[in-house]
N, C-alpha and C. Protein backbone atom coordinates (compact mmCIF):
# COMPACT_ATOMS: atom_id res chain seq x y z
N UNK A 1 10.73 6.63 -9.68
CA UNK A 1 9.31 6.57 -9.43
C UNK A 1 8.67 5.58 -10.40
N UNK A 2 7.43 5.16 -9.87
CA UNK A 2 6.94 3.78 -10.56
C UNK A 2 5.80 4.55 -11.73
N UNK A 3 6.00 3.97 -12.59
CA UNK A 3 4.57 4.47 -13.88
C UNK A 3 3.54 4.64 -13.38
N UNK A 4 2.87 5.73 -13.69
CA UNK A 4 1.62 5.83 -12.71
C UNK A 4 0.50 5.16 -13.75
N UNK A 5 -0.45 4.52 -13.34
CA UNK A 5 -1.58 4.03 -14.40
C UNK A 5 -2.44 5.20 -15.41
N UNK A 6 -2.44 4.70 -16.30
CA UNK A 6 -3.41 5.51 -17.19
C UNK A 6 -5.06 5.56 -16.86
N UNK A 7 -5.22 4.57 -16.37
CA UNK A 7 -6.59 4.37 -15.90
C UNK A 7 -6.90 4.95 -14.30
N UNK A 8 -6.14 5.51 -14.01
CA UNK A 8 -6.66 6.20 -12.84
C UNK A 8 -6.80 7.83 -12.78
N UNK A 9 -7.15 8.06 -11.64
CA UNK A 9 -7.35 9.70 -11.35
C UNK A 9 -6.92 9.95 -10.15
N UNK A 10 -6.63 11.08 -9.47
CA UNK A 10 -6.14 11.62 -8.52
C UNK A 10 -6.31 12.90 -8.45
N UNK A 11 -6.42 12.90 -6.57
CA UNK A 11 -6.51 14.45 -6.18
C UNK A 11 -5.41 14.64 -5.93
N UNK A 12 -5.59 15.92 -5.24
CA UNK A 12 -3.87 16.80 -5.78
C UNK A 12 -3.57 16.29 -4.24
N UNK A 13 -4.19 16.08 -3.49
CA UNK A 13 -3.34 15.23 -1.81
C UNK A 13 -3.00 13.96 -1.95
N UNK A 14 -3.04 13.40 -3.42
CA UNK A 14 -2.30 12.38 -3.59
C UNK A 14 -3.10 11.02 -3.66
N UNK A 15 -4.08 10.90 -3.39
CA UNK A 15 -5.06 9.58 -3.94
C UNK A 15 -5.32 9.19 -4.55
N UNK A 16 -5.01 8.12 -5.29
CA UNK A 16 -5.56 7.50 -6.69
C UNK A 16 -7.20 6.73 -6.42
N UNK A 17 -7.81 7.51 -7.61
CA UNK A 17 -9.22 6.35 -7.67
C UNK A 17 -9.20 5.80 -9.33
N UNK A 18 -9.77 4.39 -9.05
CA UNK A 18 -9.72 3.77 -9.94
C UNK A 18 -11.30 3.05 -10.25
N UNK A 19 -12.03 3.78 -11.34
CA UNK A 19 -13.45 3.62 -11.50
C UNK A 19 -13.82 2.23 -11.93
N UNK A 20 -14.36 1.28 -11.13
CA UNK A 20 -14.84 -0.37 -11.61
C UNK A 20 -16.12 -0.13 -12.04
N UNK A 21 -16.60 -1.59 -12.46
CA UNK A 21 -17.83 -1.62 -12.81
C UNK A 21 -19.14 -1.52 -12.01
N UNK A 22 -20.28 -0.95 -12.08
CA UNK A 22 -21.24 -0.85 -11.19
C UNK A 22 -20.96 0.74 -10.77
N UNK A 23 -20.07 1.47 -10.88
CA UNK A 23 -19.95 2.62 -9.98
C UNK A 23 -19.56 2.56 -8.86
N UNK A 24 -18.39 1.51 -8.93
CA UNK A 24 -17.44 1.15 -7.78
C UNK A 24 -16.17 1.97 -8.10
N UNK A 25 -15.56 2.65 -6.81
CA UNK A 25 -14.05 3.35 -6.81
C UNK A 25 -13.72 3.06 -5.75
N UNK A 26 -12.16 2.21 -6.19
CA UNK A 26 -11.26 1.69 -5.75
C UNK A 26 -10.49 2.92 -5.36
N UNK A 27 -10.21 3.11 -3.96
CA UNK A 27 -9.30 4.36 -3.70
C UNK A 27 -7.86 3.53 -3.09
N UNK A 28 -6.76 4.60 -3.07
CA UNK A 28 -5.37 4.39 -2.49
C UNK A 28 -4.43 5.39 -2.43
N UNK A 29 -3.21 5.40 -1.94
CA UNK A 29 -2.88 6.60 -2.09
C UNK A 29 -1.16 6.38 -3.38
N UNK A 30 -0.83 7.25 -3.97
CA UNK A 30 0.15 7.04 -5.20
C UNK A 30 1.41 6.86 -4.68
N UNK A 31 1.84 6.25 -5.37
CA UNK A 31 3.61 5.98 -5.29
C UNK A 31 4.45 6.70 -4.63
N UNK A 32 3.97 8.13 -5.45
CA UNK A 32 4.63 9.16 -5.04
C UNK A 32 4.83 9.61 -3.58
N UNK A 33 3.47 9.53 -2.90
CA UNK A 33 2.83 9.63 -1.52
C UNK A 33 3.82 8.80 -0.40
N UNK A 34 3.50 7.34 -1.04
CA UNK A 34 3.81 6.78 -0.22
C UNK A 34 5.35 6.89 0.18
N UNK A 35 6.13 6.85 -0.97
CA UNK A 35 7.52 7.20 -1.36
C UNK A 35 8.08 8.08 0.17
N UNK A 36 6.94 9.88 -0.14
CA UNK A 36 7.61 10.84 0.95
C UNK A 36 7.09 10.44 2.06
N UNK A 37 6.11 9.53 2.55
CA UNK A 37 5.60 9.43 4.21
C UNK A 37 7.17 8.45 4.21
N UNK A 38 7.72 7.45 3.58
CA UNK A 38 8.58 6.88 3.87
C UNK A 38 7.53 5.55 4.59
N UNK A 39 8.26 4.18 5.71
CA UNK A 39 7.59 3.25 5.68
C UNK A 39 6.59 3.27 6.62
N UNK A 40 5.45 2.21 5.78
CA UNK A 40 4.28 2.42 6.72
C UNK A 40 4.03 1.82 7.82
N UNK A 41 3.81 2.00 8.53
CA UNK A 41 3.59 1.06 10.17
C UNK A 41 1.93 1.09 10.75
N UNK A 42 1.30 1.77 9.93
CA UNK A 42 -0.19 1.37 10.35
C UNK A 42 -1.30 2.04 9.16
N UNK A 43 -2.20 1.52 9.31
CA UNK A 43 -3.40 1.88 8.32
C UNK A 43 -4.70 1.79 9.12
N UNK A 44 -5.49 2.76 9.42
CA UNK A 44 -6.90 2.90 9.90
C UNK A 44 -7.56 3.10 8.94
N UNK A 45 -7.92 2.12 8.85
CA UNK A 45 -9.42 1.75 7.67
C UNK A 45 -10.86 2.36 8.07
N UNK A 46 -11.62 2.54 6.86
CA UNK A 46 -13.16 3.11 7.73
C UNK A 46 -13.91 1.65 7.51
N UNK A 47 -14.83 1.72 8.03
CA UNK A 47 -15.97 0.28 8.41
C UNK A 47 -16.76 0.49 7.08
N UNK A 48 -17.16 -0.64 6.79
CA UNK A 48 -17.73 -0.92 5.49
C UNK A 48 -19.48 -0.41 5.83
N UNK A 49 -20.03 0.04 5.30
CA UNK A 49 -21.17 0.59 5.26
C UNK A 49 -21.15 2.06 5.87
N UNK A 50 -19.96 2.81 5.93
CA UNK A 50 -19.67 3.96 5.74
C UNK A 50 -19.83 5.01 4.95
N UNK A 51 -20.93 5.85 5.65
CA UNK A 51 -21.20 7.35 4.50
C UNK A 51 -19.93 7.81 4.07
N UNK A 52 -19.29 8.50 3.02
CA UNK A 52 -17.96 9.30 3.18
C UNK A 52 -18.61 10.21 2.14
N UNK A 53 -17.58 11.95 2.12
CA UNK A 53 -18.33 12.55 1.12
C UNK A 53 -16.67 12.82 1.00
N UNK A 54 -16.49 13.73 -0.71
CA UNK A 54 -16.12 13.50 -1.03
C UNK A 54 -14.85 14.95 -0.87
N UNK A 55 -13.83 14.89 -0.82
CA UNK A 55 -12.53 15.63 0.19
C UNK A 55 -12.82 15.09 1.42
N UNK A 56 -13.29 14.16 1.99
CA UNK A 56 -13.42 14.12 3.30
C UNK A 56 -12.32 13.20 3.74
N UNK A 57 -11.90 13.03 4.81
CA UNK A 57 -11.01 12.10 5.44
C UNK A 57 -11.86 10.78 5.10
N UNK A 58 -11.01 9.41 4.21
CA UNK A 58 -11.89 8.52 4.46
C UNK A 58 -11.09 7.30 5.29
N UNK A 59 -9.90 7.64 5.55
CA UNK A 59 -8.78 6.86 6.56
C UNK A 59 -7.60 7.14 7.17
N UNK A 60 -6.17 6.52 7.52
CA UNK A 60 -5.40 7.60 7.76
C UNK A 60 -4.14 6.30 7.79
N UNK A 61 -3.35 6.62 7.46
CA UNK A 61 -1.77 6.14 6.81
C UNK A 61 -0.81 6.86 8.18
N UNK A 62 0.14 5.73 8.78
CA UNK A 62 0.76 6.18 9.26
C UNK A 62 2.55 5.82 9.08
N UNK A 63 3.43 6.46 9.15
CA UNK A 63 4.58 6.08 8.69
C UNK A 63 5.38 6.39 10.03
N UNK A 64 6.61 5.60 9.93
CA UNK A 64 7.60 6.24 11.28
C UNK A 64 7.68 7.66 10.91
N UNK A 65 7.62 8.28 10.25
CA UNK A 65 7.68 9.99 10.22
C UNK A 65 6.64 10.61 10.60
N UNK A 66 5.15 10.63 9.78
CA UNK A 66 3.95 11.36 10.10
C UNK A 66 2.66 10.74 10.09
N UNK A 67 1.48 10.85 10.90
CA UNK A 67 0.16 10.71 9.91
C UNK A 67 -0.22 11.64 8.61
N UNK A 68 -1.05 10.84 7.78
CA UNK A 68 -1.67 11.71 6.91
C UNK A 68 -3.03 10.98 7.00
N UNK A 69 -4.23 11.81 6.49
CA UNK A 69 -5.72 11.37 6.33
C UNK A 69 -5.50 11.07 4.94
N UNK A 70 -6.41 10.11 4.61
CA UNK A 70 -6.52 9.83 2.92
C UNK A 70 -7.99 10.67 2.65
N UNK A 71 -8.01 11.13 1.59
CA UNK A 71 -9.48 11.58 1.44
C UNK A 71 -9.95 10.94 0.35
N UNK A 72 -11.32 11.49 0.49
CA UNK A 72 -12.02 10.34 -0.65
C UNK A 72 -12.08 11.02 -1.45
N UNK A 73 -12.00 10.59 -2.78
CA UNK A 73 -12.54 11.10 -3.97
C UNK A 73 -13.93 11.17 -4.49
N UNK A 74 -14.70 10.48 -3.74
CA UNK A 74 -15.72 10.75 -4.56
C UNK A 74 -16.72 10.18 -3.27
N UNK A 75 -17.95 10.95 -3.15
CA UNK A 75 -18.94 10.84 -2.01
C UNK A 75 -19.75 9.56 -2.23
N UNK A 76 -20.03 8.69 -1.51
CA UNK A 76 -20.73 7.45 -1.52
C UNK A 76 -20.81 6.41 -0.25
N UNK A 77 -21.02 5.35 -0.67
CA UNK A 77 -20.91 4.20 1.48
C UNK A 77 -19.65 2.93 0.38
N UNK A 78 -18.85 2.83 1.84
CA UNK A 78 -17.61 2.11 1.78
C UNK A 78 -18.24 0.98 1.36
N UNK A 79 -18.12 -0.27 0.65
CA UNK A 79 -18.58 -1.38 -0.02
C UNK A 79 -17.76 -2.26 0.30
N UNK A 80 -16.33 -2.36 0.63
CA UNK A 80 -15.12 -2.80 1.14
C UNK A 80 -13.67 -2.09 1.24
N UNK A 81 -13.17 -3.01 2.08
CA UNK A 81 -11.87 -2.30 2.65
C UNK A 81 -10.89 -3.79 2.45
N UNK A 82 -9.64 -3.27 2.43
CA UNK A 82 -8.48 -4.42 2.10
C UNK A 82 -7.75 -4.52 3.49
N UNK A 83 -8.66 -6.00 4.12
CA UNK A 83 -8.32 -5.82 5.71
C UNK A 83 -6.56 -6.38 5.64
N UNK A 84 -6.25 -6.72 4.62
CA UNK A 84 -4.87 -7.24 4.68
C UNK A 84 -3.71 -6.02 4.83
N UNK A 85 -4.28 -5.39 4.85
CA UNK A 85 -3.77 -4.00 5.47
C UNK A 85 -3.18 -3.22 7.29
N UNK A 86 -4.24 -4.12 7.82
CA UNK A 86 -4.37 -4.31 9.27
C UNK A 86 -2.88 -4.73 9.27
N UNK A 87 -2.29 -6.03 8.79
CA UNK A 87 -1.35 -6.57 9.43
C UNK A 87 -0.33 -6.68 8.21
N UNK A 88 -0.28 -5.96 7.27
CA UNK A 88 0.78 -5.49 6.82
C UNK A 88 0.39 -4.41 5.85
N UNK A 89 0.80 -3.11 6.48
CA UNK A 89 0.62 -1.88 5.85
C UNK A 89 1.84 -1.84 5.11
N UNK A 90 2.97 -1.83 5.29
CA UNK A 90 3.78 -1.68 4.18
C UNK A 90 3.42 -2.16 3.03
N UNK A 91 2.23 -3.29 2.68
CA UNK A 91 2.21 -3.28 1.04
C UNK A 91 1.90 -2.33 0.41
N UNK A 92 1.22 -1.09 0.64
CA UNK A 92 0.89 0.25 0.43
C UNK A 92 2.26 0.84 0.05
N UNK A 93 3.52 0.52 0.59
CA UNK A 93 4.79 0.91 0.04
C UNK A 93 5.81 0.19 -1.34
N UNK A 94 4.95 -1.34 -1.01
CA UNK A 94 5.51 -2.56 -2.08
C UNK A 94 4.66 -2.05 -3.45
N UNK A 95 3.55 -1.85 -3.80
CA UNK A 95 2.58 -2.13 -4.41
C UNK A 95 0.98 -0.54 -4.32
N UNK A 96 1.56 0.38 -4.50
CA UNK A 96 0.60 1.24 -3.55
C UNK A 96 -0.24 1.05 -5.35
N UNK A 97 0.02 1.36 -6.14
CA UNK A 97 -1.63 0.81 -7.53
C UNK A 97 -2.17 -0.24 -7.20
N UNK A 98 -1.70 -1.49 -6.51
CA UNK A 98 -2.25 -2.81 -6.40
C UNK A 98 -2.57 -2.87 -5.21
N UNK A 99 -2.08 -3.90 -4.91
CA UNK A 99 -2.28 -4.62 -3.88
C UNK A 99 -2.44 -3.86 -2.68
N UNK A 100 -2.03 -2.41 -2.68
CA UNK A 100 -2.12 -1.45 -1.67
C UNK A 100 -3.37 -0.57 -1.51
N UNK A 101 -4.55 -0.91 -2.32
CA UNK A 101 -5.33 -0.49 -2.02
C UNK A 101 -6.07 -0.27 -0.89
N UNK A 102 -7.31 0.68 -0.67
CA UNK A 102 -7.60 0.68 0.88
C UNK A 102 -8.69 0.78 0.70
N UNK A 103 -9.59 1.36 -0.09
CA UNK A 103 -11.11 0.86 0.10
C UNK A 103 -11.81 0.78 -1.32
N UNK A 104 -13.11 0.59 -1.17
CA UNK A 104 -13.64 0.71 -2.50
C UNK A 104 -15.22 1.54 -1.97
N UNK A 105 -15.80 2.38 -2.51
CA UNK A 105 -16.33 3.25 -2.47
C UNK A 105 -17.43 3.25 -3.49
N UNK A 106 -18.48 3.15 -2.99
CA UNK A 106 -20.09 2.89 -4.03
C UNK A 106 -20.32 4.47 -4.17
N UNK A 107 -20.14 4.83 -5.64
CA UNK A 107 -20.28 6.11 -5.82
C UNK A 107 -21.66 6.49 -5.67
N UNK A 108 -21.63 7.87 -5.23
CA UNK A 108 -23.43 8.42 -5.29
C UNK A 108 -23.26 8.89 -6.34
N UNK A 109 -22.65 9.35 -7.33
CA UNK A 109 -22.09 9.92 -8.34
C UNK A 109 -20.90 9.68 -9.29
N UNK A 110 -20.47 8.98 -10.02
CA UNK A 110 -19.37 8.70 -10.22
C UNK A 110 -18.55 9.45 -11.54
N UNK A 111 -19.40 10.39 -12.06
CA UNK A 111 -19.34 12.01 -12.72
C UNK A 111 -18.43 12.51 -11.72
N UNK A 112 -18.73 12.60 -10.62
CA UNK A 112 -16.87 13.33 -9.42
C UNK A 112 -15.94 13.49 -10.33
N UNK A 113 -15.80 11.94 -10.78
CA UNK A 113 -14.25 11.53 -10.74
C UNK A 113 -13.89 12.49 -11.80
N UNK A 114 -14.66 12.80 -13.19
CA UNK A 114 -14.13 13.87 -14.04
C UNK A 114 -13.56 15.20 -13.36
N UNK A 115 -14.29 15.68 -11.65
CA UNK A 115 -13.00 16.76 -11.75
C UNK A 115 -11.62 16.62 -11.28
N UNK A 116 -11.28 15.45 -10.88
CA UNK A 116 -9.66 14.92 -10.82
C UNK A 116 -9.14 15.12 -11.84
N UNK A 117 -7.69 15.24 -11.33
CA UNK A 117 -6.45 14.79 -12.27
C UNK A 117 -6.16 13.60 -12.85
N UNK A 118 -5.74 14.01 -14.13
CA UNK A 118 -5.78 12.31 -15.30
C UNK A 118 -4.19 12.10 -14.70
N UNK A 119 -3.36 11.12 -15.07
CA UNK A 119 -2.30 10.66 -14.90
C UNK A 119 -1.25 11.74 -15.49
N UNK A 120 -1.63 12.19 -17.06
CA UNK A 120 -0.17 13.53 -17.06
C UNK A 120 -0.04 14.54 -16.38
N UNK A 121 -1.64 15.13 -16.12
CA UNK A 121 -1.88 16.03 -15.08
C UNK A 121 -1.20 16.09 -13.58
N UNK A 122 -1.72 14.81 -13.28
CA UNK A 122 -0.78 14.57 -11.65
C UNK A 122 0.60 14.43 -11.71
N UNK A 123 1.31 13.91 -12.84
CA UNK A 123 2.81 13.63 -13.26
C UNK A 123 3.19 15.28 -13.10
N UNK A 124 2.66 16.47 -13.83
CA UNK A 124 3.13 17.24 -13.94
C UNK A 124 3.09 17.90 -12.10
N UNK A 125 2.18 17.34 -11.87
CA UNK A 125 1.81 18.39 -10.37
C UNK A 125 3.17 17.65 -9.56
N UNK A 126 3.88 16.60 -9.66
CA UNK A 126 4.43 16.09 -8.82
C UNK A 126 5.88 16.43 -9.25
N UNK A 127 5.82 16.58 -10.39
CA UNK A 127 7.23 17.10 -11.04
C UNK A 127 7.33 18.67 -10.07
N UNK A 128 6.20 19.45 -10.30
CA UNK A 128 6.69 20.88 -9.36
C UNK A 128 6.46 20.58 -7.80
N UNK A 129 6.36 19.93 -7.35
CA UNK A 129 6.73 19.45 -5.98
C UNK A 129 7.98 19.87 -5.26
């Protein structure tokens, strides 16, 4: 498994958010995630000027095995999405901290993110998996 970043947070369904400047969160889903869906073959993105609140479905990952919904971490309107995703979702499997990102999210709040999991926290949740 790949180092998970220190600078991020995560819910326990597996999403990393990563807090930018302005009260921007970069969401995606973790290594780990992507690892058990196995490879990806599609990504439904939400449209940019999108309400989302926060556990809510804010897209959905699909692999030759299953769908899963991504949820959001934190309630706010979509600001952008990584359309390079459309036509190759597997970077979400190459790269799921980077380049695999899937949206970015204008917090209404960005206090949320304190009730996520820090990086040892989620390490440990994935270890009892």
């Amino acid at each position: 498994m790949k180092e998970i970043p220190g600078d991020l947070k995560f819910l326990k369904s597996h999403e990393w958010a990563r807090l930018e400047d302005g009260g921007r969160v970069t969401v995606g889903i973790s290594d780990h995630a992507q690892n058990a869906l196995g490879d990806l073959v599609y990504v439904e993105l939400p449209d940019v000027g999108d309400q989302v609140e926060a556990g809510n479905g804010v897209a959905v990952v699909e692999s030759v095995k299953a769908a899963s919904d991504v949820y959001a971490p934190v309630s706010g309107k979509v600001v952008a999405v990584n359309d390079a995703l459309t036509d190759a979702p597997e970077t979400i499997n190459s790269d799921a901290f980077g380049d695999g990102w899937i949206c970015v999210i204008q917090a209404d709040d960005a206090s949320q993110l304190d009730e996520l999991l820090g990086p040892d926290e989620y390490a440990e949740q994935i270890e009892d998996e």
